[in-house]
Protein backbone atom coordinates (compact mmCIF):
# COMPACT_ATOMS: atom_id res chain seq x y z
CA UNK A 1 -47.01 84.89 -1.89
CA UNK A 2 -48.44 86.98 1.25
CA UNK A 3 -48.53 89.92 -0.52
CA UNK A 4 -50.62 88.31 -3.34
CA UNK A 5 -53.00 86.45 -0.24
CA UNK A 6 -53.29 90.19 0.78
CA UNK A 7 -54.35 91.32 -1.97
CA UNK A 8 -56.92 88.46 -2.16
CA UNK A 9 -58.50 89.14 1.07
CA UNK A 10 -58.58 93.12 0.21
CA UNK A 11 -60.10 92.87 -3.02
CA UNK A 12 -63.71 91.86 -1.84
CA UNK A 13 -63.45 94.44 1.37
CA UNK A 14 -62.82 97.39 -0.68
CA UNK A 15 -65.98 96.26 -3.08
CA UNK A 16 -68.19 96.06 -0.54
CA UNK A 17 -67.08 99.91 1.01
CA UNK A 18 -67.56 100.88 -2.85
CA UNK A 19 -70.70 99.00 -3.73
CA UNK A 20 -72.10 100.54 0.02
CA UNK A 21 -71.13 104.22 -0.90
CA UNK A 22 -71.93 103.90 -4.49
CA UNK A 23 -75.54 102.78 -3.78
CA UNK A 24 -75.61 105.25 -1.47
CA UNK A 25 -75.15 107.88 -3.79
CA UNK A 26 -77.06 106.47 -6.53
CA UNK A 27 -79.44 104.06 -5.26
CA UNK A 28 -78.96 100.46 -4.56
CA UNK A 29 -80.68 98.92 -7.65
CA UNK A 30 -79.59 101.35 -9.67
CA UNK A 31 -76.02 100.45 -8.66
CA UNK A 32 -76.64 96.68 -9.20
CA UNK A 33 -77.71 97.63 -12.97
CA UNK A 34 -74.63 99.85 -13.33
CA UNK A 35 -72.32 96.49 -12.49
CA UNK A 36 -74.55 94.05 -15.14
CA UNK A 37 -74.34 96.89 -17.38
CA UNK A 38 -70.42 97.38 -17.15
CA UNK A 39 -70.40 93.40 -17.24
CA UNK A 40 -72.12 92.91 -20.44
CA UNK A 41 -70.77 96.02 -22.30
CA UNK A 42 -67.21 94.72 -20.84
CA UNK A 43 -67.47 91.16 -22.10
CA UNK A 44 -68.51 92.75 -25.72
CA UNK A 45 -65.14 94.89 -26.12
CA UNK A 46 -63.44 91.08 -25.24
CA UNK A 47 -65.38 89.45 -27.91
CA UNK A 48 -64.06 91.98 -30.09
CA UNK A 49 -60.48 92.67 -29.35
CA UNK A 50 -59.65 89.03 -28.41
CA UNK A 51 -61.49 88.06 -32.27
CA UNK A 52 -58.69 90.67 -33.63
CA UNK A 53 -56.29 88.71 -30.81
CA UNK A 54 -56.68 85.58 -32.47
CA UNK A 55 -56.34 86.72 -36.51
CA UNK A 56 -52.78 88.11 -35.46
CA UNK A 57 -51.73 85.49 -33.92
CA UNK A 58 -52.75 83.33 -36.65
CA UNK A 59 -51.31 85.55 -39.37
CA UNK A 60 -47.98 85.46 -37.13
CA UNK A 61 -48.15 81.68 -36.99
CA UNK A 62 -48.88 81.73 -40.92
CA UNK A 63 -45.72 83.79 -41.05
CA UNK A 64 -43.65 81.60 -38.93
CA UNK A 65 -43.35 83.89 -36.32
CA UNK A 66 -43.66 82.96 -32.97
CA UNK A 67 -46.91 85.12 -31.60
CA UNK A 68 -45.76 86.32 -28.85
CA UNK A 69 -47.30 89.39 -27.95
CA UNK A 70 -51.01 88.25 -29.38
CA UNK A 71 -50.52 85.21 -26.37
CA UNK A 72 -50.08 87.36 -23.49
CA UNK A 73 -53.11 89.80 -24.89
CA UNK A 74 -55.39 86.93 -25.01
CA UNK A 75 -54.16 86.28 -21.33
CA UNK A 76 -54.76 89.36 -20.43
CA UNK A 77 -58.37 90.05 -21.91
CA UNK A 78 -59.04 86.31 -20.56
CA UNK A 79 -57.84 88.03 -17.17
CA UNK A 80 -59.71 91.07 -17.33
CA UNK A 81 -63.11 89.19 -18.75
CA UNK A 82 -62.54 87.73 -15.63
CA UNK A 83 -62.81 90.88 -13.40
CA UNK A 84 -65.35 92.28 -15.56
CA UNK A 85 -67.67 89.41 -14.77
CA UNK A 86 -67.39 89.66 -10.83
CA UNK A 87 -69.61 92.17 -9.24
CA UNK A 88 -67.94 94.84 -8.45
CA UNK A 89 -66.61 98.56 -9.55
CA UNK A 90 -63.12 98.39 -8.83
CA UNK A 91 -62.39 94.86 -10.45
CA UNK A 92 -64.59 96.67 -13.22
CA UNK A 93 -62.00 99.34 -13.04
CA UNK A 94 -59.18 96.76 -13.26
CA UNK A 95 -60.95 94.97 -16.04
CA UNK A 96 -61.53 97.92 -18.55
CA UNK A 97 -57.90 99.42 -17.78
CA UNK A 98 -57.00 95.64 -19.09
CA UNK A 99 -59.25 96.62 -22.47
CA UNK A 100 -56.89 99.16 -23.12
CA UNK A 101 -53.83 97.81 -25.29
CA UNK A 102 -51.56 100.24 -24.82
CA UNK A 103 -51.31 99.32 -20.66
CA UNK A 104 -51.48 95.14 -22.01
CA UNK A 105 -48.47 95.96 -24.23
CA UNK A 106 -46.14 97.77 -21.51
CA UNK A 107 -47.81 94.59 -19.04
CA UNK A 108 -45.62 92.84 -21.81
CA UNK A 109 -42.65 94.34 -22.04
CA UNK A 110 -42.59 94.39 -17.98
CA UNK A 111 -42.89 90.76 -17.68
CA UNK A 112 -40.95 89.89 -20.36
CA UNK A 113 -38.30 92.30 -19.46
CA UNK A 114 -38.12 90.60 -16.00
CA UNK A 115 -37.92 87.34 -17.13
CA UNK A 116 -35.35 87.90 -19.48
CA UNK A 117 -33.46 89.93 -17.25
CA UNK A 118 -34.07 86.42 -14.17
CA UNK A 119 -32.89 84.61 -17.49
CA UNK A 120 -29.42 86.31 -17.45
CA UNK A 121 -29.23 86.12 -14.09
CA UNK A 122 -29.94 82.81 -13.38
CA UNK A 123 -27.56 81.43 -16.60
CA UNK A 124 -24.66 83.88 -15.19
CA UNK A 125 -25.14 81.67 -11.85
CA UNK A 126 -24.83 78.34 -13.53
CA UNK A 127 -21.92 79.36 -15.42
CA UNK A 128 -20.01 80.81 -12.55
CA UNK A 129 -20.64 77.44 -10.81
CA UNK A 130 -20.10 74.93 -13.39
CA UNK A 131 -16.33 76.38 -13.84
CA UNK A 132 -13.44 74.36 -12.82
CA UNK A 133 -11.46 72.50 -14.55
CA UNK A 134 -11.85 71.98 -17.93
CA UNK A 135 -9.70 69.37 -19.94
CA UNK A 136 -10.02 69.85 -23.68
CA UNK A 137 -9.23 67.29 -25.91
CA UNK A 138 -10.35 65.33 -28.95
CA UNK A 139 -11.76 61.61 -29.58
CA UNK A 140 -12.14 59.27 -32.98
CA UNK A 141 -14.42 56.72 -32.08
CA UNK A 142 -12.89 53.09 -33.96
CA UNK A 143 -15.03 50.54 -35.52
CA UNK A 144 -14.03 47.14 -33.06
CA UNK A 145 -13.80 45.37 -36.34
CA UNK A 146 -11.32 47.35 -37.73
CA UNK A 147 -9.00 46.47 -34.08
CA UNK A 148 -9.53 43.01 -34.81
CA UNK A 149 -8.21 43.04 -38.45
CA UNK A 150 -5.04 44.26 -37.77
């Protein structure tokens, strides 16, 4: 949680050193078209690859398969339409390394590999706790009116 409050309260510093040094180099307006620029071409290559998104996971649902993969892409391009909209070249950075599927599919497998693996973990802990004894046996349940008869 701290780290991800750190990371919170760096993000905008680091802009601002960028945005100064980049306008520096380039001009200030010319660096303020440069972000709307990356911001509209950005949210373009979303409209695009999240449209191809959603027919996937559509066809998967068609197929009865559950979709997955074409969920946490649409996450991800929601995350990184997201940084492409704030002003700003390194959440510009962040947002058009998100474009690229091939770092949204091993974002995948990470997270999913990690939760699978807390998964195991976590069950392995419930079972080792929930041991003791265990008294096996077997049960017919009787009708009462069937007592009463005899």
């Amino acid at each position: 949680m701290r780290k991800a409050l750190f990371f919170i309260l760096l993000i905008p510093i680091i802009e601002i050193l960028v945005l100064i040094e980049v306008g520096g180099q380039i001009g200030g307006l010319n660096a303020v078209l440069l972000i709307f620029a990356t911001a509209i071409f950005g949210i373009g290559i979303i409209r695009k690859q999240g449209g191809k998104t959603l027919l996937r996971a559509q066809e998967k649902l068609n197929a009865n398969v559950l979709p997955a993969l074409e969920m946490v892409d649409g996450l991800l391009l929601a995350i990184s339409g997201v940084f492409l909209v704030v002003p700003g070249f390194v959440t510009d950075l962040i947002g058009f390394l998100l474009l690229i599927p091939p770092i949204r599919k091993g974002i995948f497998y990470t997270v999913f590999m990690k939760l699978i693996a807390s998964k195991v973990n976590s069950s392995k802990a419930y079972q080792t706790q929930t041991r003791g004894d265990v008294i096996e046996g077997e049960y017919t349940k009787e009708n009462n009116d069937q007592i009463d008869k005899n």
